[in-house]
N, C-alpha and C. Protein backbone atom coordinates (compact mmCIF):
# COMPACT_ATOMS: atom_id res chain seq x y z
N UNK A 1 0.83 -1.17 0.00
CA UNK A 1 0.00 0.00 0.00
C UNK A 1 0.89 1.24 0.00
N UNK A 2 0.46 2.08 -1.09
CA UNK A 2 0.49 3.56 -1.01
C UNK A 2 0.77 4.41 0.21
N UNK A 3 1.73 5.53 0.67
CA UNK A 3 1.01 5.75 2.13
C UNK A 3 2.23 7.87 1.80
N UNK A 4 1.65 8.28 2.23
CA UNK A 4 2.45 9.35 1.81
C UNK A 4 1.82 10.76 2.86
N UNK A 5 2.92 11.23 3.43
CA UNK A 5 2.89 11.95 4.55
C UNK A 5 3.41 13.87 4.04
N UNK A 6 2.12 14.24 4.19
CA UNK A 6 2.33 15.42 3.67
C UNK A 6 2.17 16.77 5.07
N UNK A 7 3.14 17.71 4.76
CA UNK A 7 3.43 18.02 6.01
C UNK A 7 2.95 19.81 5.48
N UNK A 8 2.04 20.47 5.77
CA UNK A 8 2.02 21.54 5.95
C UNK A 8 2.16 22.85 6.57
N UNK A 9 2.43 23.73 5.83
CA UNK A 9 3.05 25.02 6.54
C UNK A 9 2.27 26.11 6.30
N UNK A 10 1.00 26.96 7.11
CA UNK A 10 0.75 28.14 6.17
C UNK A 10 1.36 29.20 7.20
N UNK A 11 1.77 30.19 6.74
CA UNK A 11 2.24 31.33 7.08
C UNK A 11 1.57 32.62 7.54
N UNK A 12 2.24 33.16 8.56
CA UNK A 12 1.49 34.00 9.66
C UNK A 12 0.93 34.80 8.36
N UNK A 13 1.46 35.31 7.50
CA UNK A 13 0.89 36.05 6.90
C UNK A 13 -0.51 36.34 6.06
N UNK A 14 -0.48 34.66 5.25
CA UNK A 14 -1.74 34.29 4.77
C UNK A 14 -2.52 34.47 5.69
N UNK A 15 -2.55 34.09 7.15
CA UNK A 15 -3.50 34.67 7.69
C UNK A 15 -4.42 35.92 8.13
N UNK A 16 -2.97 36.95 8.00
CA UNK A 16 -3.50 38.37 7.75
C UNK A 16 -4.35 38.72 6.87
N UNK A 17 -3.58 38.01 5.58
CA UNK A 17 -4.55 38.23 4.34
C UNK A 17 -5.68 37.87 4.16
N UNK A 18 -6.08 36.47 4.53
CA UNK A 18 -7.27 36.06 4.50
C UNK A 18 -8.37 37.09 5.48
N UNK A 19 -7.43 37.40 6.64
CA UNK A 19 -8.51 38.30 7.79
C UNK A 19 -9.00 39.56 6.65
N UNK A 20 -7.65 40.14 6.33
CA UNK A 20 -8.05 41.77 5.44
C UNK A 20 -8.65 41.29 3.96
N UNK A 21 -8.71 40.22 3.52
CA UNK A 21 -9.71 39.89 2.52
C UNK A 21 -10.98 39.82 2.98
N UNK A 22 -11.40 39.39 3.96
CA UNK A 22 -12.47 39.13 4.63
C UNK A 22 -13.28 40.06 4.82
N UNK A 23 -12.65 40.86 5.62
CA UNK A 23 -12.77 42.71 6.13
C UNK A 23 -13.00 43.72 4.99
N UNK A 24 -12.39 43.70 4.29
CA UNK A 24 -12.22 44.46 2.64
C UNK A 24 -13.57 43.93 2.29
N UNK A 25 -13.92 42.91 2.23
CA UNK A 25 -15.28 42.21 1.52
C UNK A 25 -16.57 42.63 1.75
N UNK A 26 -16.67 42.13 3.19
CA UNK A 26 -18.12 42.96 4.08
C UNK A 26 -17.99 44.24 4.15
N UNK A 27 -17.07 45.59 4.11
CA UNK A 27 -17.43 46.55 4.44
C UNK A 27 -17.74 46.99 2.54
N UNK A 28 -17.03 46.15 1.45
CA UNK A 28 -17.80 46.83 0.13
C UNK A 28 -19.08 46.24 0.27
N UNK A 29 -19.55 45.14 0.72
CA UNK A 29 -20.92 44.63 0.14
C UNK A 29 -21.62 45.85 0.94
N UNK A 30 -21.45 46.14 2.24
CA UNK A 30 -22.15 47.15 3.07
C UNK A 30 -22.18 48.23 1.99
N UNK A 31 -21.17 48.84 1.29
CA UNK A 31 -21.34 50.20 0.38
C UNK A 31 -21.95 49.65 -0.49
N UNK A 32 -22.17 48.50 -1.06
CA UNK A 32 -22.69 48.18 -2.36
C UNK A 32 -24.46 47.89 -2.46
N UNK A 33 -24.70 47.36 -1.03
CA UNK A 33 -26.02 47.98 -0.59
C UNK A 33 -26.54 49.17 0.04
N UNK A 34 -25.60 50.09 0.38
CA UNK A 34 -26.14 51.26 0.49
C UNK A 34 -26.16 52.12 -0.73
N UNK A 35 -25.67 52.00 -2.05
CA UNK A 35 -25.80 52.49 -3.02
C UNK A 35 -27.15 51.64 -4.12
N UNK A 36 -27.14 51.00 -3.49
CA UNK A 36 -28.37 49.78 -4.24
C UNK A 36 -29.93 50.58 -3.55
N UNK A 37 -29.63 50.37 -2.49
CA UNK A 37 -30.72 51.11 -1.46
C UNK A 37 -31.07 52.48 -1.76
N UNK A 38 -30.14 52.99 -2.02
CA UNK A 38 -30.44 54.35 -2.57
C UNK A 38 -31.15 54.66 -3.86
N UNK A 39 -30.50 53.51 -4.91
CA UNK A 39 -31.23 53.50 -6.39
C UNK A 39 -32.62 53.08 -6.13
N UNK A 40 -32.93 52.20 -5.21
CA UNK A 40 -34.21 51.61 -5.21
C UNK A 40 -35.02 52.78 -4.48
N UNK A 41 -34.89 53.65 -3.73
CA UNK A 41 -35.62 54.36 -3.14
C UNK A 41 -36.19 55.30 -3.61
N UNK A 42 -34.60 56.07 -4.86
CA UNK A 42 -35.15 57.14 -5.72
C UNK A 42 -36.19 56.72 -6.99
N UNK A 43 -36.26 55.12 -7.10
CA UNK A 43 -37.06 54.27 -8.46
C UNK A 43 -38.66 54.55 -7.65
N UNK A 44 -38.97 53.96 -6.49
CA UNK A 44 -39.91 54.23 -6.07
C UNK A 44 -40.83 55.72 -5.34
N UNK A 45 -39.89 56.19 -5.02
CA UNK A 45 -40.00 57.79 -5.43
C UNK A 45 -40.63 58.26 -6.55
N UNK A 46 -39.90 57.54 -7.45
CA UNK A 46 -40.32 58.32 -9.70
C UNK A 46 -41.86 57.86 -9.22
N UNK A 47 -41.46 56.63 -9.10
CA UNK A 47 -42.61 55.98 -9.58
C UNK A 47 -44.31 56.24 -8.70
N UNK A 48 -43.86 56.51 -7.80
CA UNK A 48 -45.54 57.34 -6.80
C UNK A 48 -45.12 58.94 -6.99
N UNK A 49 -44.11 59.58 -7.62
CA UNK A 49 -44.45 60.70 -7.98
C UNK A 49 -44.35 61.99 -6.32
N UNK A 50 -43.40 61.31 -5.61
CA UNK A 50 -43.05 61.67 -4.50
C UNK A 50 -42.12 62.69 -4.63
N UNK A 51 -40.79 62.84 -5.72
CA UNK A 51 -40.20 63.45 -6.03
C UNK A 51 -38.88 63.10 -4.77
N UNK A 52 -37.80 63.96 -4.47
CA UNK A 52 -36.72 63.53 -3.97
C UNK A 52 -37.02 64.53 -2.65
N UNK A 53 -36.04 64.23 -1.35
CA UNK A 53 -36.54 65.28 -0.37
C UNK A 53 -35.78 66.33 -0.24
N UNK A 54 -36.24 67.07 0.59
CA UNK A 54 -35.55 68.87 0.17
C UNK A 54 -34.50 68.58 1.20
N UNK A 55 -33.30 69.60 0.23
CA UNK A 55 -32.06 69.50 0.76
C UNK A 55 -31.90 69.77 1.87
N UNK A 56 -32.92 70.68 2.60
CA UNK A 56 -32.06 71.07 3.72
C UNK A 56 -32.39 72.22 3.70
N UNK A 57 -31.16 73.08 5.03
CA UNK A 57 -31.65 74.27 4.97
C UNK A 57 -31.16 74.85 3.91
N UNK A 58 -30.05 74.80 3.28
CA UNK A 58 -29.17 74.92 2.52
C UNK A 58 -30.32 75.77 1.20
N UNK A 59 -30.63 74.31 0.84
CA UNK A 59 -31.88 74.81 -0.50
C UNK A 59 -32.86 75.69 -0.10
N UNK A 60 -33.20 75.97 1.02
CA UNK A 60 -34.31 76.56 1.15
C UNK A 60 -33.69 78.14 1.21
N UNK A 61 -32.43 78.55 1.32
CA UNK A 61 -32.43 79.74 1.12
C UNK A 61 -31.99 80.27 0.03
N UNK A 62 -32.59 81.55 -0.37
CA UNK A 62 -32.41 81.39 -2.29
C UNK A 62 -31.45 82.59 -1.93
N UNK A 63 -30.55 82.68 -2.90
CA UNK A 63 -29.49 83.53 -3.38
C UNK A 63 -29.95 84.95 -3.93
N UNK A 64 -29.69 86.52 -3.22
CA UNK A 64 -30.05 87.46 -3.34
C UNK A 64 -28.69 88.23 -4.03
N UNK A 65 -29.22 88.72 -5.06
CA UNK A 65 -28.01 89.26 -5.96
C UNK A 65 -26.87 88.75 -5.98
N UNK A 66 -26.01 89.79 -5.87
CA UNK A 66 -24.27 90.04 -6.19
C UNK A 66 -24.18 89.99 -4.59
N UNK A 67 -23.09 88.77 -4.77
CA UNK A 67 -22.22 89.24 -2.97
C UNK A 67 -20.99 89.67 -3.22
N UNK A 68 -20.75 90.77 -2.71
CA UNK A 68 -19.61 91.85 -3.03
C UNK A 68 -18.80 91.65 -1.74
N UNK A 69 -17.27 91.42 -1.91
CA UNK A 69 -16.30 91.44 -0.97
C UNK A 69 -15.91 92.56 -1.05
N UNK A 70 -15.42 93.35 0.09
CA UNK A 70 -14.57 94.35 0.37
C UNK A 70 -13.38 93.90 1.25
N UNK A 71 -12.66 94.82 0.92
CA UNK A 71 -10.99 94.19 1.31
C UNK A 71 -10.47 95.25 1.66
N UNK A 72 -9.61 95.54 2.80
CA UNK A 72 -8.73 96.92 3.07
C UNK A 72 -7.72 96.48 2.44
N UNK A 73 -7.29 95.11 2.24
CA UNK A 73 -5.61 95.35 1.37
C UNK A 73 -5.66 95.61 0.58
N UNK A 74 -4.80 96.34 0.30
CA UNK A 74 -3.97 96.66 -1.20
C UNK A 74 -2.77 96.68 -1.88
């Protein structure tokens, strides 16, 4: 009979890698459903005619003319 003794070695390192492959993985799927989530929200939005929500305060204040800097240097 056949008989054959195989002796393995993996290295501290592969194990790092496998951890930061791991890590690297779940935090894109996490971005890759929060950008999924987002497409689906603005689709159902179109689609009941809800429109998108207001920016903020930001948008709500509208821009009055020319804003003019004054400067003492010269």
């Amino acid at each position: 009979m056949f008989y054959m003794k195989f002796f393995a070695y993996i290295d501290p390192g592969v194990g790092a890698l496998i951890w930061q492959s791991f890590v690297a993985g779940v935090i894109g799927f996490l971005f890759y459903l929060k950008k999924s989530r987002r497409w689906i929200v603005d689709v159902i939005r179109k689609m009941l005619g809800c429109g998108k929500k207001s920016p903020g305060l930001a948008g709500e204040i509208p821009a009055v003319g020319k804003v003019e800097i004054k400067s003492d240097a010269r």
